[in-house]
Protein backbone atom coordinates (compact mmCIF):
# COMPACT_ATOMS: atom_id res chain seq x y z
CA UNK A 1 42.56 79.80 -50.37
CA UNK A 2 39.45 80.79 -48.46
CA UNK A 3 36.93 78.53 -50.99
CA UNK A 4 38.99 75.51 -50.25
CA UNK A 5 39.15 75.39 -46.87
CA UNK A 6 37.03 72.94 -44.83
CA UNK A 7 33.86 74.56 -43.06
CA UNK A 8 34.14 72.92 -38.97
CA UNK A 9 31.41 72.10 -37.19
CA UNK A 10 31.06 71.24 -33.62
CA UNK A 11 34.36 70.98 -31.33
CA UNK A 12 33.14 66.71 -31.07
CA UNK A 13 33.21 66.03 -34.48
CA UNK A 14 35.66 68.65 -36.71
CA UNK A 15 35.77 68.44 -40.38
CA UNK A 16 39.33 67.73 -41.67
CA UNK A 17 40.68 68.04 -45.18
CA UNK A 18 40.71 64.40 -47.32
CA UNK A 19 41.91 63.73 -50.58
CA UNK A 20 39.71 62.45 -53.41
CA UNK A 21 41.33 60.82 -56.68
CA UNK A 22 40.79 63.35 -59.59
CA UNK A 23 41.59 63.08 -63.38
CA UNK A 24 42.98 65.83 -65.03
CA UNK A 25 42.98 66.43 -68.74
CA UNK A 26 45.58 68.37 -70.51
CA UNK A 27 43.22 71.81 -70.81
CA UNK A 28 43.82 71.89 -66.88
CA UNK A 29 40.18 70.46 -66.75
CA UNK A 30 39.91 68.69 -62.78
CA UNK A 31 36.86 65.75 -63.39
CA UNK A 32 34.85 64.90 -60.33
CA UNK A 33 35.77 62.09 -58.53
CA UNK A 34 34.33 58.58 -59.51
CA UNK A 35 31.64 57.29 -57.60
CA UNK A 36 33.70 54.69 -55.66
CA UNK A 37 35.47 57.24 -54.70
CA UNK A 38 33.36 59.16 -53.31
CA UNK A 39 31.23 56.01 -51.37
CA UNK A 40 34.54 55.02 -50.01
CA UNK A 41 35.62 58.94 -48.59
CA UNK A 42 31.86 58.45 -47.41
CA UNK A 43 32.13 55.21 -45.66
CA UNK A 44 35.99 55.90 -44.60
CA UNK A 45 35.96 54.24 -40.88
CA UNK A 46 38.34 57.17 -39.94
CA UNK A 47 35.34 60.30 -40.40
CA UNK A 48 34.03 58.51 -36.99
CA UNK A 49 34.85 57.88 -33.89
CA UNK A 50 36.28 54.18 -33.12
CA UNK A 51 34.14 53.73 -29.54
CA UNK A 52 34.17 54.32 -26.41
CA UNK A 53 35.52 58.35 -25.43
CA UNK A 54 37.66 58.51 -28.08
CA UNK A 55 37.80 61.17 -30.31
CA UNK A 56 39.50 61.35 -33.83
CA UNK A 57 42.66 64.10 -34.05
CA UNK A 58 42.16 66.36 -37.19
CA UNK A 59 44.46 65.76 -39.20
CA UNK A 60 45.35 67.52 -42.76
CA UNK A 61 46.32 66.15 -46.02
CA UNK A 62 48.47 68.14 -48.70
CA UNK A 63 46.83 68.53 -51.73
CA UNK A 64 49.02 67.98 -54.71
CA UNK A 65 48.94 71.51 -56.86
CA UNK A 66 47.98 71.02 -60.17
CA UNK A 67 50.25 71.22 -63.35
CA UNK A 68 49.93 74.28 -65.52
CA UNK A 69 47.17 74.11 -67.42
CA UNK A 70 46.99 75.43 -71.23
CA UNK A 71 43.70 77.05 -70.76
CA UNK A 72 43.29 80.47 -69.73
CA UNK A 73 40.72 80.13 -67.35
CA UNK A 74 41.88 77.50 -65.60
CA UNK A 75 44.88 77.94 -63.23
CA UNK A 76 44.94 75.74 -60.15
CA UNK A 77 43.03 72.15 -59.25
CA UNK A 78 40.28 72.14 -57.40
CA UNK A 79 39.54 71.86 -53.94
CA UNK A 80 37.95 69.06 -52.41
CA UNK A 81 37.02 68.49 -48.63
CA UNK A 82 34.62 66.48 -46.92
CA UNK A 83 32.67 69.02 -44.51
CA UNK A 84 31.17 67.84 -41.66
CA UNK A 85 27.65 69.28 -40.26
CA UNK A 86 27.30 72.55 -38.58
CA UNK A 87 26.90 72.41 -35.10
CA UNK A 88 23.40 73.88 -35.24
CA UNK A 89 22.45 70.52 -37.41
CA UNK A 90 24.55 68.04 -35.18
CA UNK A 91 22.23 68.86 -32.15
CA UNK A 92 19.19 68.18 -34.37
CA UNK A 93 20.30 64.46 -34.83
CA UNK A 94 18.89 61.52 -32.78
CA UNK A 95 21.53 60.60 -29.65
CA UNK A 96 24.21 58.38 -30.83
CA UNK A 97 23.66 54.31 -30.36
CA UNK A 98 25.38 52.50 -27.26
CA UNK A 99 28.66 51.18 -28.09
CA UNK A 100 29.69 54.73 -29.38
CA UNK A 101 28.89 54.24 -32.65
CA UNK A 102 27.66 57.64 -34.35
CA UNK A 103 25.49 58.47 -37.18
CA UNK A 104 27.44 59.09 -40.28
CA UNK A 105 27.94 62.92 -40.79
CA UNK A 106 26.90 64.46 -44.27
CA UNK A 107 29.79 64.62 -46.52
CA UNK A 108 30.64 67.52 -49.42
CA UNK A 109 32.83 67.04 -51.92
CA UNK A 110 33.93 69.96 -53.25
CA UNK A 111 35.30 70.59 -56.34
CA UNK A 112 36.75 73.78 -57.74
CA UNK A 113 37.79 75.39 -61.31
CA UNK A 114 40.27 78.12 -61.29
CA UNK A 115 41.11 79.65 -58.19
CA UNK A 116 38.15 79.96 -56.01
CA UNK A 117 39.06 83.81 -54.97
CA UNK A 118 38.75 84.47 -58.99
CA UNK A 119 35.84 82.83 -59.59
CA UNK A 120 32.13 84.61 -59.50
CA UNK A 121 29.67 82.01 -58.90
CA UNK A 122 29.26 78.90 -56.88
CA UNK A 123 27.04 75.79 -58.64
CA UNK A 124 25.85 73.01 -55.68
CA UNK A 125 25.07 69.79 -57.15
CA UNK A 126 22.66 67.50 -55.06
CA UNK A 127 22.72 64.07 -55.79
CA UNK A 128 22.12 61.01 -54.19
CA UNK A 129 23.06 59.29 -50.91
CA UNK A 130 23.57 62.55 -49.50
CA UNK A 131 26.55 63.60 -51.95
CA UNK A 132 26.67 67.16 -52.52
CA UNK A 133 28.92 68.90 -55.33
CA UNK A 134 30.48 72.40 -54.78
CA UNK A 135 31.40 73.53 -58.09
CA UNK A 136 33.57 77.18 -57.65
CA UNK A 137 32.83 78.25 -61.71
CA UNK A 138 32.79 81.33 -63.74
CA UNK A 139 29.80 83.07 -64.97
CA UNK A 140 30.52 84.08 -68.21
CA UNK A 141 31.84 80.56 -69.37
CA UNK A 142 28.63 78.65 -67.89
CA UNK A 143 26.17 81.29 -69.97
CA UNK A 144 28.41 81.47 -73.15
CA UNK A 145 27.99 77.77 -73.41
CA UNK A 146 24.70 76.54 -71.80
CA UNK A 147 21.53 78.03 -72.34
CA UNK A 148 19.90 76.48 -69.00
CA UNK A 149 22.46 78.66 -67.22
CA UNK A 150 22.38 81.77 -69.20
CA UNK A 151 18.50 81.74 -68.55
CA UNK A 152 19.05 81.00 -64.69
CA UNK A 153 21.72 83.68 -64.16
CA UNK A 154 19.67 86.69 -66.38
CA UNK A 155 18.77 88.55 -63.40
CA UNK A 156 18.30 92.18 -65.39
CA UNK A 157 18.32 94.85 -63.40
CA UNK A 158 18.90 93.10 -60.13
CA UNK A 159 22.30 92.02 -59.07
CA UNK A 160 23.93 88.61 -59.72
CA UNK A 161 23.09 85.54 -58.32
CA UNK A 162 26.05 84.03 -56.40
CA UNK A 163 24.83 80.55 -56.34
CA UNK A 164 23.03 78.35 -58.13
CA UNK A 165 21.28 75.30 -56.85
CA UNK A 166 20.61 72.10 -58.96
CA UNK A 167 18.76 69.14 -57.13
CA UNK A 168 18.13 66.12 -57.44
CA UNK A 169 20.98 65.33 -59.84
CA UNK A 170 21.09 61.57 -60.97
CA UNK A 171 24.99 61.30 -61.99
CA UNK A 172 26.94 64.54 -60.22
CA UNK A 173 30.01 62.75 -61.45
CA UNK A 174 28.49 63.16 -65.34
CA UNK A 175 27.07 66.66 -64.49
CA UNK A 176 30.40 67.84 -63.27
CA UNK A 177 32.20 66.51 -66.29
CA UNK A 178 30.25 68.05 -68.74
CA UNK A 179 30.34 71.87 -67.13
CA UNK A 180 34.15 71.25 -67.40
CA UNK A 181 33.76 70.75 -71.26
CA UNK A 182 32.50 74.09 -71.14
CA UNK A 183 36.13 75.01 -70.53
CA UNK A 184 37.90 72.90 -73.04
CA UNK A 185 38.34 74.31 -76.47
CA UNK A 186 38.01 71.13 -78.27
CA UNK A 187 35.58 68.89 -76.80
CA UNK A 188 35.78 65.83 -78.99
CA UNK A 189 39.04 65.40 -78.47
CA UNK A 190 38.63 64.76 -74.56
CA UNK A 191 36.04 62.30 -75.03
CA UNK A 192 38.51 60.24 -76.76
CA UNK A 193 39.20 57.73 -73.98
CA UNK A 194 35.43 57.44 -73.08
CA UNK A 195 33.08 54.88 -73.84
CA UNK A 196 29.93 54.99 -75.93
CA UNK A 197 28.35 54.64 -72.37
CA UNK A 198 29.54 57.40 -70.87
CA UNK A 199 29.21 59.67 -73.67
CA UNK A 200 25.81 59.13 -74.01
CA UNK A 201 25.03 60.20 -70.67
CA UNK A 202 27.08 63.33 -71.08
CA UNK A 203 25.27 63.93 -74.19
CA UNK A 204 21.87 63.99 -72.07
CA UNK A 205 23.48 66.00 -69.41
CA UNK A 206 24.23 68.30 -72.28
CA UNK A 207 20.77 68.21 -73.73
CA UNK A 208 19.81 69.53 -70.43
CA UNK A 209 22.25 72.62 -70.07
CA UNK A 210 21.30 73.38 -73.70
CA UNK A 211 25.28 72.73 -73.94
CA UNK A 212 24.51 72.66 -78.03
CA UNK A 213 28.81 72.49 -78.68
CA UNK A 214 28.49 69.12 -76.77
CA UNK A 215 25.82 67.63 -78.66
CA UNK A 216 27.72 68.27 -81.46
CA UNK A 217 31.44 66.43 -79.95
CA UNK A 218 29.29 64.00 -78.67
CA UNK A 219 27.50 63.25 -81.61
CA UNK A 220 30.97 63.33 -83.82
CA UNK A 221 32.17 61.08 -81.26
CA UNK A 222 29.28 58.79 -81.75
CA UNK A 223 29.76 58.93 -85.81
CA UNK A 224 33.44 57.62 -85.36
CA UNK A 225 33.56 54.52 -83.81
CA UNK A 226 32.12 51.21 -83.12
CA UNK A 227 28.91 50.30 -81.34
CA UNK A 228 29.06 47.36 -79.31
CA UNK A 229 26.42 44.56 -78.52
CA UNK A 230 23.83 46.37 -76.53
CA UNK A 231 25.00 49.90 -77.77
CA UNK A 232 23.39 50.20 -80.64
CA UNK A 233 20.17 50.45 -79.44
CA UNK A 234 21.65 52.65 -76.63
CA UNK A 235 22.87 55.12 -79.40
CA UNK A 236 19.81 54.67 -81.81
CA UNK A 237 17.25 55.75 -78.59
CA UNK A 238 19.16 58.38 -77.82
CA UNK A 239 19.66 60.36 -81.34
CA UNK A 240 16.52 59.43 -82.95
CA UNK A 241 14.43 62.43 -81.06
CA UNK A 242 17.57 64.78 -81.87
CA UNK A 243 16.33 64.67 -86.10
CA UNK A 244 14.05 67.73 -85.57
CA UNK A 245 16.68 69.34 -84.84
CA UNK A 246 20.16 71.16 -86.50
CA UNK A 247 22.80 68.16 -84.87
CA UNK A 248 23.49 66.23 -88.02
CA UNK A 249 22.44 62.91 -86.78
CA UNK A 250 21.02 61.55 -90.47
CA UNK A 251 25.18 59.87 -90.82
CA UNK A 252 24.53 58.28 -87.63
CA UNK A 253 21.11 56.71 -88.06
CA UNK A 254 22.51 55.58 -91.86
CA UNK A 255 24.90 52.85 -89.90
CA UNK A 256 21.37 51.18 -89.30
CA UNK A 257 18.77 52.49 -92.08
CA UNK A 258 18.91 52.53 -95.24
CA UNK A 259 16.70 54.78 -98.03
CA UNK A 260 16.63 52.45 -101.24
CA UNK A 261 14.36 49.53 -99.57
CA UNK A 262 14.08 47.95 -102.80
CA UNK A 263 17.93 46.85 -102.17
CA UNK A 264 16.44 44.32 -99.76
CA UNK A 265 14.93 41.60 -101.85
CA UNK A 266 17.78 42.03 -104.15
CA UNK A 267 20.60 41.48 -101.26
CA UNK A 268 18.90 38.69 -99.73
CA UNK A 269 18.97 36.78 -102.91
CA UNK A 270 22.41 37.32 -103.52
CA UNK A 271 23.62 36.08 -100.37
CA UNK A 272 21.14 32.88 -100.57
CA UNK A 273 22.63 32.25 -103.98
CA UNK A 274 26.15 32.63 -102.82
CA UNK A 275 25.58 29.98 -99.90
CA UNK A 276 24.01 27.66 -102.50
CA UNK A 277 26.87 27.92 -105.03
CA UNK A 278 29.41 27.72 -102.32
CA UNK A 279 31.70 24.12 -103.08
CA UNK A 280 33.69 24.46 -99.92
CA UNK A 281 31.89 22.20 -97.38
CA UNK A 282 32.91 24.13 -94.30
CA UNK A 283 31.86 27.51 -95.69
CA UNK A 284 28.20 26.28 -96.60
CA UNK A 285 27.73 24.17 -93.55
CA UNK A 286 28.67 27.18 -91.14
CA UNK A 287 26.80 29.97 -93.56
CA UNK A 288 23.80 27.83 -94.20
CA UNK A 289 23.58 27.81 -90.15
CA UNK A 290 23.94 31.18 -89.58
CA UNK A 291 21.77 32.40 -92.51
CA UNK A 292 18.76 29.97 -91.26
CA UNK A 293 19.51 31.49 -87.51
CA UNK A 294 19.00 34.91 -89.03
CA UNK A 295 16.15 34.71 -91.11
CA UNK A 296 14.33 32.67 -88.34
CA UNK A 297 14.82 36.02 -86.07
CA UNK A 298 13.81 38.70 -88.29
CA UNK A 299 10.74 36.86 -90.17
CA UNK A 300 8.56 38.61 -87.30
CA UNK A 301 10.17 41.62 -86.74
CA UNK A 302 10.50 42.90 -90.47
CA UNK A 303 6.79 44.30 -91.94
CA UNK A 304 6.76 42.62 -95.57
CA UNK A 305 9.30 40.10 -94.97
CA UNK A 306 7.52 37.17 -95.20
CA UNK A 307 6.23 38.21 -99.06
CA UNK A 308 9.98 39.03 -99.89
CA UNK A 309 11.60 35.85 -98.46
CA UNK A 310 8.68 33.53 -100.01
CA UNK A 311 9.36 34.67 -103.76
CA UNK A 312 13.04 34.57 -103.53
CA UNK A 313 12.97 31.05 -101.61
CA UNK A 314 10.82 30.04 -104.15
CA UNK A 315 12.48 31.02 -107.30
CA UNK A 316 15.95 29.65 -105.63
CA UNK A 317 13.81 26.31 -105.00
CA UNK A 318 12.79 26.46 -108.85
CA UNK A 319 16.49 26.98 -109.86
CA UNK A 320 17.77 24.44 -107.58
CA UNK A 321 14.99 21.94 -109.22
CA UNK A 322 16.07 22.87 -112.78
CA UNK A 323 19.47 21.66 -112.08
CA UNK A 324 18.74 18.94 -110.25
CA UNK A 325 16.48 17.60 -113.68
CA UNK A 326 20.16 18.66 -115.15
CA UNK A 327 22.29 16.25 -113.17
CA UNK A 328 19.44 13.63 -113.38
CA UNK A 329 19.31 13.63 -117.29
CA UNK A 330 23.47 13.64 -117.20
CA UNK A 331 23.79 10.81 -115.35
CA UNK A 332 21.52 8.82 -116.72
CA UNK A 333 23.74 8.87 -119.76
CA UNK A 334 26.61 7.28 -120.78
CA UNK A 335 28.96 10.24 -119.61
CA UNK A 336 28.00 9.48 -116.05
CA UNK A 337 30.73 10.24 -113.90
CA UNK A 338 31.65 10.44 -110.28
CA UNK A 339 31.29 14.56 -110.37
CA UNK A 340 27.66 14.50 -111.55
CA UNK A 341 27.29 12.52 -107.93
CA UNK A 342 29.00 15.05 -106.07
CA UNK A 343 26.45 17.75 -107.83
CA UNK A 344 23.41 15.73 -107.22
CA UNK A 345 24.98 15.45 -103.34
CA UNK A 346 25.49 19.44 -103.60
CA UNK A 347 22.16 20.82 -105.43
CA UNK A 348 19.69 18.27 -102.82
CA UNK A 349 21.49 19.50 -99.63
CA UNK A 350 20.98 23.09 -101.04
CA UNK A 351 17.16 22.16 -101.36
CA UNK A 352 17.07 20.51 -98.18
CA UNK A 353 18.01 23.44 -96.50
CA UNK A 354 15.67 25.93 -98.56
CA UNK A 355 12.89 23.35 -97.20
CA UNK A 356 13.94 24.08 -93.59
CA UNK A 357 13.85 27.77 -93.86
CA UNK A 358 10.42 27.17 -95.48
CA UNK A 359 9.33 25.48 -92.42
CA UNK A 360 10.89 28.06 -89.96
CA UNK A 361 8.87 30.83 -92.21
CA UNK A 362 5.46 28.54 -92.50
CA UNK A 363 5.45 29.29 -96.02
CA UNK A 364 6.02 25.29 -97.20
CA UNK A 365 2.82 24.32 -98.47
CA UNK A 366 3.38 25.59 -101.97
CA UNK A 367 6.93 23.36 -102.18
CA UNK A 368 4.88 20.07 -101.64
CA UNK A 369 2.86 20.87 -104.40
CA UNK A 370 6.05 21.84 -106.44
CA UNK A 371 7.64 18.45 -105.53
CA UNK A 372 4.59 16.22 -106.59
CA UNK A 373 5.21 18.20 -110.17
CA UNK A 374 8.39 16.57 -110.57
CA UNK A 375 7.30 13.44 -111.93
CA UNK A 376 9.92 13.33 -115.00
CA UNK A 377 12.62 13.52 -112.09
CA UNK A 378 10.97 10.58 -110.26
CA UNK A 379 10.89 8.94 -113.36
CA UNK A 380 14.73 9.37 -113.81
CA UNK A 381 15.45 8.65 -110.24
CA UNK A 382 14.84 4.80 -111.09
CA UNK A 383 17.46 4.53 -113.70
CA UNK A 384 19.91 6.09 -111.33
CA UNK A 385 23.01 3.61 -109.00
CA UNK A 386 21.53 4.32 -105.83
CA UNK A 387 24.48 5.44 -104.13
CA UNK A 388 23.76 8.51 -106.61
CA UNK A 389 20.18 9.03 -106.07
CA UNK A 390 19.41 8.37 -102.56
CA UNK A 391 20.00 11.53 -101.21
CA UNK A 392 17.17 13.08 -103.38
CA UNK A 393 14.92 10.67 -100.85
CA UNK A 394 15.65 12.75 -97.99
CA UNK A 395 13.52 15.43 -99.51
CA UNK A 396 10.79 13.33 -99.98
CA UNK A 397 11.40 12.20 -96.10
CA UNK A 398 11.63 15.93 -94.95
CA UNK A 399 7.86 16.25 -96.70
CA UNK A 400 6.33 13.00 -94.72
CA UNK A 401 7.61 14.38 -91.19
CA UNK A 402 6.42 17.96 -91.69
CA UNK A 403 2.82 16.69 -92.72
CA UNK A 404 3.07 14.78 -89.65
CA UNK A 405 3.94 17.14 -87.01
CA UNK A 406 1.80 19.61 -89.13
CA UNK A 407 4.29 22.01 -90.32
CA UNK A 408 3.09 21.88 -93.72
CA UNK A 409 -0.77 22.06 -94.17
CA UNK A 410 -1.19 20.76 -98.53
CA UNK A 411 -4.11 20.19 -99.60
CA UNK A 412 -6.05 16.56 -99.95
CA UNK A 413 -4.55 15.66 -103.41
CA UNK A 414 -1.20 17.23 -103.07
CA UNK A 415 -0.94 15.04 -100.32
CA UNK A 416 -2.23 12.07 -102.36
CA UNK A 417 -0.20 13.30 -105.23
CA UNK A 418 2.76 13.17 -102.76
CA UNK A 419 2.65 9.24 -102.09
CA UNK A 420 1.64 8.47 -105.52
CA UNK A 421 5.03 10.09 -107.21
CA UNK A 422 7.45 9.75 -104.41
CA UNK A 423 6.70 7.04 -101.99
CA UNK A 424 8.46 4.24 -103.77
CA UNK A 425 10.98 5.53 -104.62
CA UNK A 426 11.57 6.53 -100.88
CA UNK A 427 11.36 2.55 -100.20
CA UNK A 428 13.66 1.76 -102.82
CA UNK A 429 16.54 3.94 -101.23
CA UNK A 430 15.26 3.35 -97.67
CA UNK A 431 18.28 0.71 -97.01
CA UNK A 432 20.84 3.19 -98.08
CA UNK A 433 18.98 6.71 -96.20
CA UNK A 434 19.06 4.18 -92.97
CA UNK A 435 22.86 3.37 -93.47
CA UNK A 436 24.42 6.48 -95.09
CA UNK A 437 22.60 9.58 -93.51
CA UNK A 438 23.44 10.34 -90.45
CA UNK A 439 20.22 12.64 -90.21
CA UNK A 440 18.05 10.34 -90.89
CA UNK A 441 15.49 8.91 -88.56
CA UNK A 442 13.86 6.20 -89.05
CA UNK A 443 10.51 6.16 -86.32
CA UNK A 444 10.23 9.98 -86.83
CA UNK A 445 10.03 9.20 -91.00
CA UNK A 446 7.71 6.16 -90.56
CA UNK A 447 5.40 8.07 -88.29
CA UNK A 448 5.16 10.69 -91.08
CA UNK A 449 4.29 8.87 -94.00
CA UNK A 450 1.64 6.63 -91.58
CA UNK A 451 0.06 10.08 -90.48
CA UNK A 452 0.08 11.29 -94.26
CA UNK A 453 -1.78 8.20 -95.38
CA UNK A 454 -4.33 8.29 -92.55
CA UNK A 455 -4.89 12.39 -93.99
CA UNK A 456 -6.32 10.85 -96.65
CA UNK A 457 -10.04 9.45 -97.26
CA UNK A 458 -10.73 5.68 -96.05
CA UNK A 459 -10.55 4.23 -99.53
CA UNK A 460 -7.10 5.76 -100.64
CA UNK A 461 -5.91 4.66 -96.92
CA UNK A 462 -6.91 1.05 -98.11
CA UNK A 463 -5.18 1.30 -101.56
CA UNK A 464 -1.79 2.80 -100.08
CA UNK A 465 -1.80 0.74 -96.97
CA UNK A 466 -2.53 -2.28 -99.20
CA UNK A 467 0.35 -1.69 -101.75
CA UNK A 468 3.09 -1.10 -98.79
CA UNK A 469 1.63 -4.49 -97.06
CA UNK A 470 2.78 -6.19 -100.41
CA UNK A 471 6.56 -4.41 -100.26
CA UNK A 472 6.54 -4.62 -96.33
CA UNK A 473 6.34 -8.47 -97.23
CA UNK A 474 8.96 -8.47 -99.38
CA UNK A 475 11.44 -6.20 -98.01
CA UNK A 476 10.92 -6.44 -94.10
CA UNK A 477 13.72 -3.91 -93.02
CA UNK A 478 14.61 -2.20 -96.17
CA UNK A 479 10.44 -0.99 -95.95
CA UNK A 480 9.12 2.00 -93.80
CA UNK A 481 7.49 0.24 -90.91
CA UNK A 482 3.82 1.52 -91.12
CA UNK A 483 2.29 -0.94 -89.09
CA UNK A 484 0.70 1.84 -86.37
CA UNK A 485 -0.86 3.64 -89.52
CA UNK A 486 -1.97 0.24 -90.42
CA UNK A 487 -3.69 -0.68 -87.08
CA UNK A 488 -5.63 2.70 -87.28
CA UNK A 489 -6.98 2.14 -90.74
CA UNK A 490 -7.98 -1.32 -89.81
CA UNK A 491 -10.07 0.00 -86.80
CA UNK A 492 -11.41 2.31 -89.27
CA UNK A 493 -12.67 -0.28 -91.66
CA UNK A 494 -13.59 -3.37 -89.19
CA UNK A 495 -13.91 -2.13 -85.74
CA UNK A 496 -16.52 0.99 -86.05
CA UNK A 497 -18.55 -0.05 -88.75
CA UNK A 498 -19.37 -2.77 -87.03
CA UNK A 499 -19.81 -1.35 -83.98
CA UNK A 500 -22.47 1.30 -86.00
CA UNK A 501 -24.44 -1.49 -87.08
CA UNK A 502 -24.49 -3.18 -83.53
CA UNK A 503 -26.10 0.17 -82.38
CA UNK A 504 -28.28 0.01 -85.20
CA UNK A 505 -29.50 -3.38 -84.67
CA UNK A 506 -30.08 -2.34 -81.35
CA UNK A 507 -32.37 0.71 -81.87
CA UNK A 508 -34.07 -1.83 -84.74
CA UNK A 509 -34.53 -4.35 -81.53
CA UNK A 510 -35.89 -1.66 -79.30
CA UNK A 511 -38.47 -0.40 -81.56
CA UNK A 512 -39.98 -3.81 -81.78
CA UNK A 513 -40.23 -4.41 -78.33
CA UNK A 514 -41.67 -0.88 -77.76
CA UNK A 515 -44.17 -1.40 -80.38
């Protein structure tokens, strides 16, 4: 066949015929070889001459003949050669490098549809590192199906192109695949064993020819299955400019969007409330993790959904509170039982963690103020075993540290309000936080309540460092330890006053003398 013959060059250096791995589909559709392919016929130590005067033998490889193909159009595989320069270009090259080394000849790969003596036109693909595509095609099947070539090839009255030219071509590989769609009847069905990847870059390939029936495979491809890590982005930035237009990408885009927004606040509080009323310890622990983990990444990346998240957290907090009274009024009965600890246990690690994604969404202020309310549950805490009530203590002890590393920002008497209500009760389960939570930290908790204390003006420093001094006394290490807070508030009351009247007395002294 004359169009798959290799073109010689010079007598030195004669082109010889190689041959290139190449899919083929059932249609009788030849793909272009793979770009490792085509670096390796391109760096294949055998195209050059091993040193000294040595000079390769041509040699020629059989291509395999291809199996009959069900398309009408298609008959016989393609060729591919590599070609080597015309002589006219050899002599234009810089002398070859001692050692007889030469300068690596430019290489074509050529690849055919149909029998090259049937077909009417000739495509050239350009691409990079030198790789150059001869595509042997058919006229009427390249304008029937792309628009880019049925523009190129309108010639009216003058005769018929025999070659077009397309330069610099990122992917020939992709290029080359997607003309051969032109000649498969069903085009979905040989994207099949591609990969969201790869169809996406035929689907731009596509956009380009105006190959609309392409889109469209591509596209139903897209619809059917899976999107993977980094894909769905890939997919979503590739279809979302494609909406102007007659594709059908609105079931695509409704894998990530959604129309009824009000759905939102409505979802996120049933899946809160699920985690909360969740009994298996495994389930919450891993769910409570993963639900914290989420809302911590989308609070800044969602317009609105700080407003949402604060009135749902809140009304769960309010909820979880009501109960919480509940168990405290049950077991301060004479039904108490062993369950109504298990439920206390329960409904304060469900608060705990509401607190925490409170923090993470700086929206914790108001719960201080809602704790320092609860005065009839501090009130029952006291008449509670403390192997019942302590964990209610660690809420209190999550409020002191976030004060102190300024998480929280309440105001002056929620703050006072705050060691008022729920301070000693903290130091009467401060024994059993130290010994049965594993959580708990002791210097981190102590540093908290000192730096909510020394918050607060000098006199109501005095009165609560004053009252602890008495317990500290008592208890020793069943007490916070708030002896740094304490050494502060003494400077504060002994040191600097004293050192303001010094200064005084001295301007008094100096103004004497001067006078």
């Amino acid at each position: 066949m004359e169009g798959s013959r290799p073109r010689r060059g010079s007598p030195a250096a004669p082109g010889r015929l190689r041959t290139v791995p190449i899919a083929v589909t059932p249609e009788g559709f030849w793909c272009c070889p793979s770009p490792a392919a085509l670096h390796k016929s391109l760096k294949d130590p055998h195209h050059h001459a091993a040193g000294g005067n040595k000079q390769p033998q041509p040699q020629q490889y059989k291509i395999p003949s291809a199996p009959p193909s069900k398309a009408p159009s298609v008959q016989n595989a393609p060729s591919v050669t590599d070609e080597s320069m015309p002589a006219d270009e050899q002599q234009n090259q810089a002398p070859a490098p001692e050692g007889g080394q030469q300068e690596q000849q430019q290489h074509r790969i050529c690849v055919g549809f149909g029998r090259p003596e049937t077909s009417d036109l000739t495509v050239m693909l350009y691409g990079k590192e030198g790789i150059a595509v001869r595509m042997s095609v058919h006229r009427d099947v390249l304008c029937q199906n792309s628009v880019f070539f049925a523009e190129r090839l309108a010639g009216g009255d003058s005769p018929p192109a025999p070659c077009v030219e397309i330069h610099d071509c990122d992917n020939a590989e992709i290029y080359v695949e997607t003309v051969g769609l032109m000649y498969c009847d069903e085009a979905k069905h040989k994207l099949l064993k591609q990969n969201v990847s790869r169809v996406l870059r035929i689907m731009k390939v596509a956009e380009l020819l105006g190959f609309h029936a392409c889109i469209k495979s591509c596209l139903d491809y897209l619809e059917a299955v899976p999107w993977v890590g980094e894909e769905e982005d890939n997919v979503v930035s590739s279809i979302r400019h494609l909406q102007s237009k007659e594709y059908g990408v609105s079931p695509l885009l409704k894998r990530v969007t959604s129309d009824n927004l009000n759905s939102l606040s409505d979802t996120l509080a049933n899946i809160v409330e699920m985690v909360l009323l969740s009994t298996d310890d495994r389930g919450r622990r891993e769910m409570k993790a993963l639900v914290m983990n989420l809302l911590k990444d989308s609070s800044h990346c969602t317009e609105g959904s700080t407003d949402i998240c604060s009135e749902i957290l809140y009304s769960l907090c309010q909820g979880c509170l009501d109960r919480l009274r509940q168990l405290f009024e049950e077991a301060s009965g004479s039904d108490y039982s062993t369950n109504a600890t298990r439920q206390i246990t329960l409904e304060t690690d469900n608060l705990l963690w509401l607190v925490e994604i409170l923090v993470n969404q700086r929206i914790c202020d108001d719960f201080v103020a809602m704790w320092t309310r609860q005065s009839e549950l501090a009130v029952l805490h006291a008449k509670l075993p403390v192997a019942s009530r302590h964990t209610v203590s660690c809420i209190t002890a999550r409020l002191f540290v976030g004060i102190g590393r300024g998480e929280m920002l309440p105001s002056k008497n929620t703050r006072l309000l705050l060691l008022q209500v729920w301070l000693q009760a903290l130091i009467d389960d401060y024994s059993w936080l130290q010994c049965s939570c594993r959580s708990f930290d002791r210097k981190l908790v102590e540093d908290g309540i000192g730096q909510t204390i020394l918050t607060l003006p000098l006199e109501d420093q005095r009165s609560m460092l004053l009252s602890w001094l008495g317990r500290f006394l008592k208890l020793g290490d069943n007490c916070p330890n708030l002896q740094r807070a304490f050494e502060v508030w003494w400077r504060r009351t002994f040191v600097r006053p004293y050192v303001n009247q010094a200064e005084a007395g001295n301007v008094l002294s100096s103004d004497r003398t001067s006078s």
